[in-house]
C-alpha atoms as a PDB file:
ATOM      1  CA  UNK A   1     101.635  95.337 121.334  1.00  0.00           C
ATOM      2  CA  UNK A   2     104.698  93.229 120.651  1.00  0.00           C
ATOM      3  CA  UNK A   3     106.120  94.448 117.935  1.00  0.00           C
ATOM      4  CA  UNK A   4     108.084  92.187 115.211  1.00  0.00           C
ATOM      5  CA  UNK A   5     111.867  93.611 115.255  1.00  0.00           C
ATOM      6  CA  UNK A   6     113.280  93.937 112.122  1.00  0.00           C
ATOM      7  CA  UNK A   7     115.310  90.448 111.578  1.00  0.00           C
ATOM      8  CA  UNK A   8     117.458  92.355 108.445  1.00  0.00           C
ATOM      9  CA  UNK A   9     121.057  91.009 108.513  1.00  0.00           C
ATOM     10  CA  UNK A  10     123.106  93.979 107.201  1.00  0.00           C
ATOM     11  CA  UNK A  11     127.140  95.351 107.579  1.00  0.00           C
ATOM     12  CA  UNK A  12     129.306  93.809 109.935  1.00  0.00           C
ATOM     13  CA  UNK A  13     126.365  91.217 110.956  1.00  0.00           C
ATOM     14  CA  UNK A  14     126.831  89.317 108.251  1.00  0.00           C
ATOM     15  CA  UNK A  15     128.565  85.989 109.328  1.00  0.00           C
ATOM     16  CA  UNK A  16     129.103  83.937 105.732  1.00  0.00           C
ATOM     17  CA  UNK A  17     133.079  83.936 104.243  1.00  0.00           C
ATOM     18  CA  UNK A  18     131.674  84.344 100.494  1.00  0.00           C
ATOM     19  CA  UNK A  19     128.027  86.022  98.919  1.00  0.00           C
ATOM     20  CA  UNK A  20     126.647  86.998  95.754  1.00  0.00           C
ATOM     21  CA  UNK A  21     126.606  90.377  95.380  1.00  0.00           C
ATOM     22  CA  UNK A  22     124.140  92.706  93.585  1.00  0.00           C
ATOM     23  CA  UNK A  23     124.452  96.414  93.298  1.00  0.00           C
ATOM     24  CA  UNK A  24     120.915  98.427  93.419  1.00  0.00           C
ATOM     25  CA  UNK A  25     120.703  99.881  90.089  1.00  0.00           C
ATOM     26  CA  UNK A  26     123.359  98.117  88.811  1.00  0.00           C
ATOM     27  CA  UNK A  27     125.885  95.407  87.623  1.00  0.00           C
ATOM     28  CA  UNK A  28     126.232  92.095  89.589  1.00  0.00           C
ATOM     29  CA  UNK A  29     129.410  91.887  91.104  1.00  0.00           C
ATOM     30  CA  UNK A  30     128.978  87.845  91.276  1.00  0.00           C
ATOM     31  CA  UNK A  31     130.126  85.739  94.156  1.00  0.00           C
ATOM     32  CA  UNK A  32     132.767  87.618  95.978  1.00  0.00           C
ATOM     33  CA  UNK A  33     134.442  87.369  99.576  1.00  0.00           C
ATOM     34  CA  UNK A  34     132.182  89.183 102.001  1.00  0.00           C
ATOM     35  CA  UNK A  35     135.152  91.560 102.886  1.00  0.00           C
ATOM     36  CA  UNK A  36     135.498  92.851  99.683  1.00  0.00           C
ATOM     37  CA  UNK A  37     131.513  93.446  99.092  1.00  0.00           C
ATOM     38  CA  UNK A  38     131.750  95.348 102.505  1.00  0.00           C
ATOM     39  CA  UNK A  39     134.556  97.324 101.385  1.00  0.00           C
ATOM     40  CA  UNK A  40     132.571  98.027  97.955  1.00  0.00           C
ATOM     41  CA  UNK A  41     129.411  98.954  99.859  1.00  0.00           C
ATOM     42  CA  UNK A  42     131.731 101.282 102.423  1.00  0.00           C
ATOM     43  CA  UNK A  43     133.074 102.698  99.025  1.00  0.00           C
ATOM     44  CA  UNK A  44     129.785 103.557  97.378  1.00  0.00           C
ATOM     45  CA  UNK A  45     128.693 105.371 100.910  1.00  0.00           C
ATOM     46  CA  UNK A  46     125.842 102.353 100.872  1.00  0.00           C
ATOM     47  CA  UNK A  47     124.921  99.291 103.578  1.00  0.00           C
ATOM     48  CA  UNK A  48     125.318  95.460 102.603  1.00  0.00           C
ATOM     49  CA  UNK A  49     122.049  93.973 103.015  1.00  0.00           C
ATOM     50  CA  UNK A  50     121.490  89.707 103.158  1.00  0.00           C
ATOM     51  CA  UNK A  51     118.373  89.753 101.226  1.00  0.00           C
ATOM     52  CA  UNK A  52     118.871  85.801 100.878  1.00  0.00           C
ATOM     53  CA  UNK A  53     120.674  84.159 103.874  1.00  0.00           C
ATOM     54  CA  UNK A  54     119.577  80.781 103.096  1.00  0.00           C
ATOM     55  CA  UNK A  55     120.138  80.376  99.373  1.00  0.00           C
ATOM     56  CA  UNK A  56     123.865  78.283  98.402  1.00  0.00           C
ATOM     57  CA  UNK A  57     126.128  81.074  98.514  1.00  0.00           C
ATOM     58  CA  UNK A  58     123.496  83.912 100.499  1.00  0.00           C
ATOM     59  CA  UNK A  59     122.725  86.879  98.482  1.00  0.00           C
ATOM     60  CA  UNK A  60     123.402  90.472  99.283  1.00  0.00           C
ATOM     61  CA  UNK A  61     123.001  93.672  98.204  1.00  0.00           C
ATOM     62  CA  UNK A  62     124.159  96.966  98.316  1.00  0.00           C
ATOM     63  CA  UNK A  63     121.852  99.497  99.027  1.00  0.00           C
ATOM     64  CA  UNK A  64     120.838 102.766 101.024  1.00  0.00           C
ATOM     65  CA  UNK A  65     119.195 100.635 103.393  1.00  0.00           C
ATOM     66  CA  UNK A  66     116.862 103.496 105.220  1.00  0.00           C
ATOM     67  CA  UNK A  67     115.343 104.705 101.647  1.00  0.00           C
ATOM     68  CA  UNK A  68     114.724 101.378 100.786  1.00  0.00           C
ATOM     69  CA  UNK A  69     112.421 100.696 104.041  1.00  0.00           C
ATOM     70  CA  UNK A  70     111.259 104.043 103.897  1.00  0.00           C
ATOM     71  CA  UNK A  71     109.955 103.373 100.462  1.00  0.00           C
ATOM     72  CA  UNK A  72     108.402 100.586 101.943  1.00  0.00           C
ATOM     73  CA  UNK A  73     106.506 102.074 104.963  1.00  0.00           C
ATOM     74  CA  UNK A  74     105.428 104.396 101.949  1.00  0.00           C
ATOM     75  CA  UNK A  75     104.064 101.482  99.825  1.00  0.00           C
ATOM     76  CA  UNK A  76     102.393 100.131 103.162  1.00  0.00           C
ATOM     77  CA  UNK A  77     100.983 103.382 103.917  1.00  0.00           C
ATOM     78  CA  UNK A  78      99.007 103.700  99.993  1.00  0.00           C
ATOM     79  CA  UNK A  79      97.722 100.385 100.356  1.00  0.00           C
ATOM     80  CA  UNK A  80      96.339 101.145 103.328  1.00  0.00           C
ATOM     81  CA  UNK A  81      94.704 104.399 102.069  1.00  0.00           C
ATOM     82  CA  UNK A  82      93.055 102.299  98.943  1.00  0.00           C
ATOM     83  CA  UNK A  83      91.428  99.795 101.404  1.00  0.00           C
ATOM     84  CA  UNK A  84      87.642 100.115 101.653  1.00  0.00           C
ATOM     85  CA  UNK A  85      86.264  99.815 105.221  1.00  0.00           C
ATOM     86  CA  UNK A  86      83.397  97.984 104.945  1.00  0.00           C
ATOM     87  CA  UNK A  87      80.173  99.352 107.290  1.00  0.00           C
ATOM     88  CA  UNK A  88      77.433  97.361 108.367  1.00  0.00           C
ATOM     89  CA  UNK A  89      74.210  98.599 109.858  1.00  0.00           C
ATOM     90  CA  UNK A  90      72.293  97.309 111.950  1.00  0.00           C
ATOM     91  CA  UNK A  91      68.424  97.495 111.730  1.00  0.00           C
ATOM     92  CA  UNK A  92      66.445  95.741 114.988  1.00  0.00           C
ATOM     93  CA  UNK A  93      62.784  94.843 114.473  1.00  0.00           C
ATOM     94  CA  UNK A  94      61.310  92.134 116.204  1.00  0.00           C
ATOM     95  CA  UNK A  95      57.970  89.696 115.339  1.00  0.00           C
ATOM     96  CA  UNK A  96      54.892  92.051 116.319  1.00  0.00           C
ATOM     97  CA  UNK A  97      56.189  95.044 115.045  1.00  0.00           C
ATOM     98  CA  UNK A  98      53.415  97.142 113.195  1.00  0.00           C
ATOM     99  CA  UNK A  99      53.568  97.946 109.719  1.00  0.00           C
ATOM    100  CA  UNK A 100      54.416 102.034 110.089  1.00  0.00           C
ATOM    101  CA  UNK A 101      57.717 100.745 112.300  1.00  0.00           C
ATOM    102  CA  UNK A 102      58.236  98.968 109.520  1.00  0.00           C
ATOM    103  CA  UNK A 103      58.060 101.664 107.159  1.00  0.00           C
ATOM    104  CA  UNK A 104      60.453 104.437 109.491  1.00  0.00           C
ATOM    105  CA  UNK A 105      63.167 102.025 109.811  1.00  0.00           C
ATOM    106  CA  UNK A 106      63.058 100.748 106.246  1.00  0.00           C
ATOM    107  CA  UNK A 107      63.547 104.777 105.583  1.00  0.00           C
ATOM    108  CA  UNK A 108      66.323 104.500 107.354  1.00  0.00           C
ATOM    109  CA  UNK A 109      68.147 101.288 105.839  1.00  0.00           C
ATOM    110  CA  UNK A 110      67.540 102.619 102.238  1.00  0.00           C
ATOM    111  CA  UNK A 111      69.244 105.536 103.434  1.00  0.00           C
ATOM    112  CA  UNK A 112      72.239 103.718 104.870  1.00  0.00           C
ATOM    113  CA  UNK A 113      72.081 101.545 101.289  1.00  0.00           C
ATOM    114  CA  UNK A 114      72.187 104.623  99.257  1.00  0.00           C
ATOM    115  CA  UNK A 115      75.110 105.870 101.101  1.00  0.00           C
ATOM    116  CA  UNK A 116      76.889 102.421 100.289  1.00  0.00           C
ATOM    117  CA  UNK A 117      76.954 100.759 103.370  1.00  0.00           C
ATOM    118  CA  UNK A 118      75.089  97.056 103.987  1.00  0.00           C
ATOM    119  CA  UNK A 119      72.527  96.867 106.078  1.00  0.00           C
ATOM    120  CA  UNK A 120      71.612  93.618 108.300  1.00  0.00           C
ATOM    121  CA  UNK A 121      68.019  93.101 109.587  1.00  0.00           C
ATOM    122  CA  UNK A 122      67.592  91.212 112.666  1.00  0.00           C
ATOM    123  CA  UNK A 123      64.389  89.797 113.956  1.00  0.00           C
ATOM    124  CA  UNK A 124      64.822  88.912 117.975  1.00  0.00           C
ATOM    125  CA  UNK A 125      62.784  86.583 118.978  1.00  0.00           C
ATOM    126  CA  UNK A 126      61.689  86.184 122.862  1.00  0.00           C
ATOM    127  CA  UNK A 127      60.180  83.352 125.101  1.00  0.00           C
ATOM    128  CA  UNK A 128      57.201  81.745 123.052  1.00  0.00           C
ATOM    129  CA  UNK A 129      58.438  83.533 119.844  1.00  0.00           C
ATOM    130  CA  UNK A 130      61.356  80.520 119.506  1.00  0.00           C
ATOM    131  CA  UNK A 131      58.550  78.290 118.943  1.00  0.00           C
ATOM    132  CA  UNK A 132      57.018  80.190 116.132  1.00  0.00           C
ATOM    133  CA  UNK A 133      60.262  81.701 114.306  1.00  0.00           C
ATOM    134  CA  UNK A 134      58.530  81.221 111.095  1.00  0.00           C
ATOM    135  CA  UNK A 135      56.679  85.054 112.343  1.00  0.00           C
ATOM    136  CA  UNK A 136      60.492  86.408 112.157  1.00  0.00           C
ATOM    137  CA  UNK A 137      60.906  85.052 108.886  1.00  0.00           C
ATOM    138  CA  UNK A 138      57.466  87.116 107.375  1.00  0.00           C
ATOM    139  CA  UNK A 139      58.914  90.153 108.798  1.00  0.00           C
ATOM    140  CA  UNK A 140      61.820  89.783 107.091  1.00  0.00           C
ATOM    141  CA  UNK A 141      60.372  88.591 103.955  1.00  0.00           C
ATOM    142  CA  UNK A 142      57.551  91.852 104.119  1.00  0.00           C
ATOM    143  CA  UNK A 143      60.793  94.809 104.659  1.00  0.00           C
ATOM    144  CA  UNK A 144      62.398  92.499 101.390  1.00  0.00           C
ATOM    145  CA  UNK A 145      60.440  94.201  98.647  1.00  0.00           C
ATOM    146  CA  UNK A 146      60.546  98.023 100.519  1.00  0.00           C
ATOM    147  CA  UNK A 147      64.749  97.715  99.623  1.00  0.00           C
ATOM    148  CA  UNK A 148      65.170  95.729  97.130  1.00  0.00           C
ATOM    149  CA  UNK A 149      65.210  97.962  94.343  1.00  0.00           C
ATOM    150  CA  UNK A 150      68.355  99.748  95.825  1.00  0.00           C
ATOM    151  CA  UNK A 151      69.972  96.728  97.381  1.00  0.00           C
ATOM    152  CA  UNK A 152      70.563  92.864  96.954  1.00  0.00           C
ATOM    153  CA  UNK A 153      70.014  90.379  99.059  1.00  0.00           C
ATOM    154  CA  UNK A 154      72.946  88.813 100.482  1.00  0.00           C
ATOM    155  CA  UNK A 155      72.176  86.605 102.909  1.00  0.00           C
ATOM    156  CA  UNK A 156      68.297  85.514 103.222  1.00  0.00           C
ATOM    157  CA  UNK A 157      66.152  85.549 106.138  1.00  0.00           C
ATOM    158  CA  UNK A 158      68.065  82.588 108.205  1.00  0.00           C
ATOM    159  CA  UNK A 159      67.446  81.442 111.761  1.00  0.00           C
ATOM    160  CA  UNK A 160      71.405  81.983 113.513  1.00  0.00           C
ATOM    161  CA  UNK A 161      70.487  81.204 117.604  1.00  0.00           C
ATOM    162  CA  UNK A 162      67.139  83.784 119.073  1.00  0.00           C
ATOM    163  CA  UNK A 163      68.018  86.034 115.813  1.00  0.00           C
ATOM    164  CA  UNK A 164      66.476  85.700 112.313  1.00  0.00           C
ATOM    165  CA  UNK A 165      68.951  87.591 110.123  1.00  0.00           C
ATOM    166  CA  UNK A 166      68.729  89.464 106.784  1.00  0.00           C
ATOM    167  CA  UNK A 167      71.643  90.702 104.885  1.00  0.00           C
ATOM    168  CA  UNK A 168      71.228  93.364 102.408  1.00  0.00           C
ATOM    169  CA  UNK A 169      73.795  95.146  99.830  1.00  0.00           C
ATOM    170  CA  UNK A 170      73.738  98.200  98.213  1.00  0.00           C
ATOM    171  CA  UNK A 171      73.423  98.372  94.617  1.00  0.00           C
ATOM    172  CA  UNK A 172      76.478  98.729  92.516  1.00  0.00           C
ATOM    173  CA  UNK A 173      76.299 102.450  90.747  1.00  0.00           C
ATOM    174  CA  UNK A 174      75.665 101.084  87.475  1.00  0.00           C
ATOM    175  CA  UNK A 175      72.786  98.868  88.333  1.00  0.00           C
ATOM    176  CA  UNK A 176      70.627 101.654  89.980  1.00  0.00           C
ATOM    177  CA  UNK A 177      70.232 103.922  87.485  1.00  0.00           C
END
């Protein structure tokens, strides 16, 4: 909710006597009196922006300071477009499940593996079960050869608390066919 406000020195906030000065798209100016890089960047119709306010003299620039954070926001925006949201499915089963449950919801995780997403099969195990979570494990290891010609194995059948978890991986496009 609380937003970072933009901490860009810029104009008349700059507080240093002297800067380097760099033009966008152009010649350095060098190290000149801030006054006169203001009056430059008032010249050109552009802002004075501190890019580097701790460096020995600070350096500034002159720039149109909206494009250059709209450009930015626009950068931001692309990356966030090329991101891949990563899906995980959950399949339940749990240690006296019978073998045509099996089958149904194994139709369903090869499903959710062809369409690229991972699938994680959990075994829960109740009351007496704990004692016994080896059961969980055969589960696991019996739904194992129903996927895994469209999927790797990520994580193997491992006891994490009353669950015995499976992860599963689709099949990158070049290794299924």
């Amino acid at each position: 909710m609380n937003k970072k406000k933009d901490q860009t020195i810029m104009n008349d906030d700059i507080r240093v006597s002297e800067v380097r000065c760099n033009v966008d798209g152009g010649e350095p100016l060098g190290i000149v009196p801030t006054d006169v890089a203001m009056d430059k960047a008032n010249e050109m119709g552009l802002d004075l922006v501190l890019i580097a306010p701790t460096a020995k003299p600070p350096v500034a620039k002159i720039m149109d300071y909206g494009k250059f954070k709209y450009q930015e926001e626009k950068k931001k925006k692309e990356a966030r477009k090329k991101q891949i949201k990563v899906e995980i499915k959950e399949i339940k089963l749990s240690v006296k499940i019978a073998d045509n449950d099996i089958s149904y919801k194994v139709k369903h995780a090869r499903e959710f593996l062809i369409s690229g997403k991972l699938v994680k099969f959990r075994v829960f195990l109740r009351g007496r079960e704990m004692a016994h979570p080896e059961a969980a494990r055969e589960v696991l290891l019996r739904v194992w050869p129903m996927v895994e010609d469209i999927g790797v194995m990520d994580k193997s059948p491992r006891l994490e608390g009353r669950y015995y978890n499976m992860l599963v991986l689709p099949l990158k496009d070049d290794r299924k066919k």
